[in-house]
Structure formats: C-alpha cells, structure tokens
Protein backbone atom coordinates (compact mmCIF):
# COMPACT_ATOMS: atom_id res chain seq x y z
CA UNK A 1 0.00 0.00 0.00
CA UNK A 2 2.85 2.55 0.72
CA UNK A 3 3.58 2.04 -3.22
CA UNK A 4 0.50 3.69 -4.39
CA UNK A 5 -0.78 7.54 -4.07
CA UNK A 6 -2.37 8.72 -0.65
CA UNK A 7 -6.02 9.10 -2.05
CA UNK A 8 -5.51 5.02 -3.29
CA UNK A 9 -3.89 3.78 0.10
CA UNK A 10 -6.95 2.62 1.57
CA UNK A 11 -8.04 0.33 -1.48
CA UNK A 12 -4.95 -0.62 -1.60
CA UNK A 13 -4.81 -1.92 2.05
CA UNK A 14 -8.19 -3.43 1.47
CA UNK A 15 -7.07 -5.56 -1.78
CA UNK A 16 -3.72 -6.68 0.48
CA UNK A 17 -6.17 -7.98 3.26
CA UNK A 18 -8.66 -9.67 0.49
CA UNK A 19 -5.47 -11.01 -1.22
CA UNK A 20 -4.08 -11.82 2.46
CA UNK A 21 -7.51 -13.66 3.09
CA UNK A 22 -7.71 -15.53 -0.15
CA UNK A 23 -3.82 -16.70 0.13
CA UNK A 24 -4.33 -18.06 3.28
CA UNK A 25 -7.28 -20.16 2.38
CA UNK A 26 -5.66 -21.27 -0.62
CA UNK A 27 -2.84 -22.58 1.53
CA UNK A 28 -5.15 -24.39 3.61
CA UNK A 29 -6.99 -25.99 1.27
CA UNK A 30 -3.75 -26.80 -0.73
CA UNK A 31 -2.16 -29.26 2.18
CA UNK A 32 -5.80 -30.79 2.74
CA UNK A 33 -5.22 -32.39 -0.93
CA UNK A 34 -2.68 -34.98 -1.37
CA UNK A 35 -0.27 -33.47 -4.23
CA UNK A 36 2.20 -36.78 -4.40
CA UNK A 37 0.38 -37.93 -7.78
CA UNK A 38 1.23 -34.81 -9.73
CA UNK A 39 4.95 -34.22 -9.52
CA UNK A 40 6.26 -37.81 -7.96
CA UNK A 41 9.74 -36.94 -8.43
CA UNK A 42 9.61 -33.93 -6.20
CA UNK A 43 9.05 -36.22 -3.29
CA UNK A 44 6.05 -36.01 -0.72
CA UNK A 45 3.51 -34.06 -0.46
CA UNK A 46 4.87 -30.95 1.84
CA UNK A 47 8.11 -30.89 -0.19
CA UNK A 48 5.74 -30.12 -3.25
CA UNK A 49 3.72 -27.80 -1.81
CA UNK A 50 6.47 -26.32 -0.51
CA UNK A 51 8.52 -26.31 -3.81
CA UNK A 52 5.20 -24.56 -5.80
CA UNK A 53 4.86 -22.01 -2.82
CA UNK A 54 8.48 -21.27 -3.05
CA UNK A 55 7.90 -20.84 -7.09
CA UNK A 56 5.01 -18.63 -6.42
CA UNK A 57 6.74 -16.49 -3.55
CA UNK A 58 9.73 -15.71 -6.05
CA UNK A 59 7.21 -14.78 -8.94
CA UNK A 60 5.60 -12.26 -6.81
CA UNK A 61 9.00 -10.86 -5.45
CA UNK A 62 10.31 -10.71 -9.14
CA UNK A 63 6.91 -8.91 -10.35
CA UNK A 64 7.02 -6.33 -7.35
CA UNK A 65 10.64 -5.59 -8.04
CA UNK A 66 9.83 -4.81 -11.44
CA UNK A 67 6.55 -3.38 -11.86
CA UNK A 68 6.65 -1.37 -8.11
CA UNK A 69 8.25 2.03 -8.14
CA UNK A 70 9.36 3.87 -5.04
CA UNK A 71 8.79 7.78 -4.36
CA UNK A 72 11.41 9.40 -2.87
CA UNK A 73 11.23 11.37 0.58
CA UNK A 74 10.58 14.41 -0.83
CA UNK A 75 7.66 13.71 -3.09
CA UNK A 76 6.58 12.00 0.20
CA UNK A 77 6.33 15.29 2.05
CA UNK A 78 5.77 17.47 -0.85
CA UNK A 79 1.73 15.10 -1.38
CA UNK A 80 1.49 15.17 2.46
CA UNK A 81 1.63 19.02 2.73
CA UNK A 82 -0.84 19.22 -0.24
CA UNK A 83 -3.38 16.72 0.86
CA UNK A 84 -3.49 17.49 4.64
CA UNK A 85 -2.55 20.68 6.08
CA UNK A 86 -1.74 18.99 9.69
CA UNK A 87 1.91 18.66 10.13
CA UNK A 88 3.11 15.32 9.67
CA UNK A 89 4.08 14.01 13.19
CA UNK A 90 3.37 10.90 15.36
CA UNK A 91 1.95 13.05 18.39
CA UNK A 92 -1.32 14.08 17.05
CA UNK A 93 -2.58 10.10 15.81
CA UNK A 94 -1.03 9.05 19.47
CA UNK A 95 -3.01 11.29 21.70
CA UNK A 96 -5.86 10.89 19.14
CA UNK A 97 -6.07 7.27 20.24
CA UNK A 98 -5.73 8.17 23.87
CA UNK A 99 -8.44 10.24 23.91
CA UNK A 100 -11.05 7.69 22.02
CA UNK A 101 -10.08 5.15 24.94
CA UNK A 102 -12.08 7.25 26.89
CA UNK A 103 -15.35 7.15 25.06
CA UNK A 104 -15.06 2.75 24.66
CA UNK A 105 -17.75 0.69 25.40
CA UNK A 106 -17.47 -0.42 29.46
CA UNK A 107 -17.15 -4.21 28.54
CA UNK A 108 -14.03 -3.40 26.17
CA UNK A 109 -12.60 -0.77 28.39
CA UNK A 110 -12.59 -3.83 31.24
CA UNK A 111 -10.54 -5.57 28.89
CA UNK A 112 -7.53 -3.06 28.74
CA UNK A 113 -7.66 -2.18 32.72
C-alpha cells in the first residue's frame, strides 16, 4: 500500500487484506489435498507444496521488483503538505487514540484495565 498515491492507500490496504484472506485459504486448502500424484519426483507431499509455494513467492518478489516504483522522501512530504494541512508528526494520531479510549464501550474498556 505505501507504493501507491495517498487518495488510493486505503483500497490498496483493502485488496492486500482480500489477497491476504484468499492466500491463506488457498494454503489451507492446498495441504488438505494430497499433491504426491502430480509431480512424484519432487518427493512427498509438503516438499511439493512447498517447492510450488516457493515458485510462487519468487514470482511475486520478481513482479514487485519490477513493476513497483518507489517515491522518494521528498515527493513524500511534498503530497502530504498538499493533501493534509496537519503537520506530519506521530503526536497528534497518538493522543488521538488516547483520547477515544475514553469514550469505549465499558465491557471493552474492562478488557484493557
């Protein structure tokens, strides 16, 4: 998500956490199958699963090398100061947080005493 403009950030978080979500059920339902029968020679069935997630993780390292670009530091700060006119600091989300803790529900604010 930190790859793609401030306005798209939040879709972009949401397709990482569908994609998240869909990868983890995938790998789930991949070692409930048995796997032996299509590649024998790779041996049993977690070293093939293993050996096609390994494939997959360095596909999706090689495409984000490639296709993602970086912005540099001061572009960074140059679209923050556009698109928000509150300085850019940790204190204000901090304290922010601190104060909703006061307005919780009582059976979550039990939890955190």
């Amino acid at each position: 998500a930190d790859l793609v403009p401030s306005k798209y950030q939040d879709k972009a978080s949401s397709l990482y956490s569908v994609m998240a979500g869909t990868g983890a059920f995938i790998g789930y339902m991949a070692g409930a199958f048995s796997v032996e029968h299509l590649a024998p020679a790779l041996g049993t069935n977690v070293q093939i699963l293993f050996t096609f997630c390994s494939a997959a993780f360095v596909i999706v390292v090689a495409v984000t090398i490639v296709f993602g670009r970086e912005r540099s530091l001061e572009q960074i700060k140059r679209e923050s100061s556009i698109s928000s006119p509150i300085e850019s600091s940790a204190e204000p989300g901090v304290l922010e947080v601190f104060r909703a803790m006061a307005h919780m529900p009582p059976c979550l604010a039990r939890c955190f005493v």
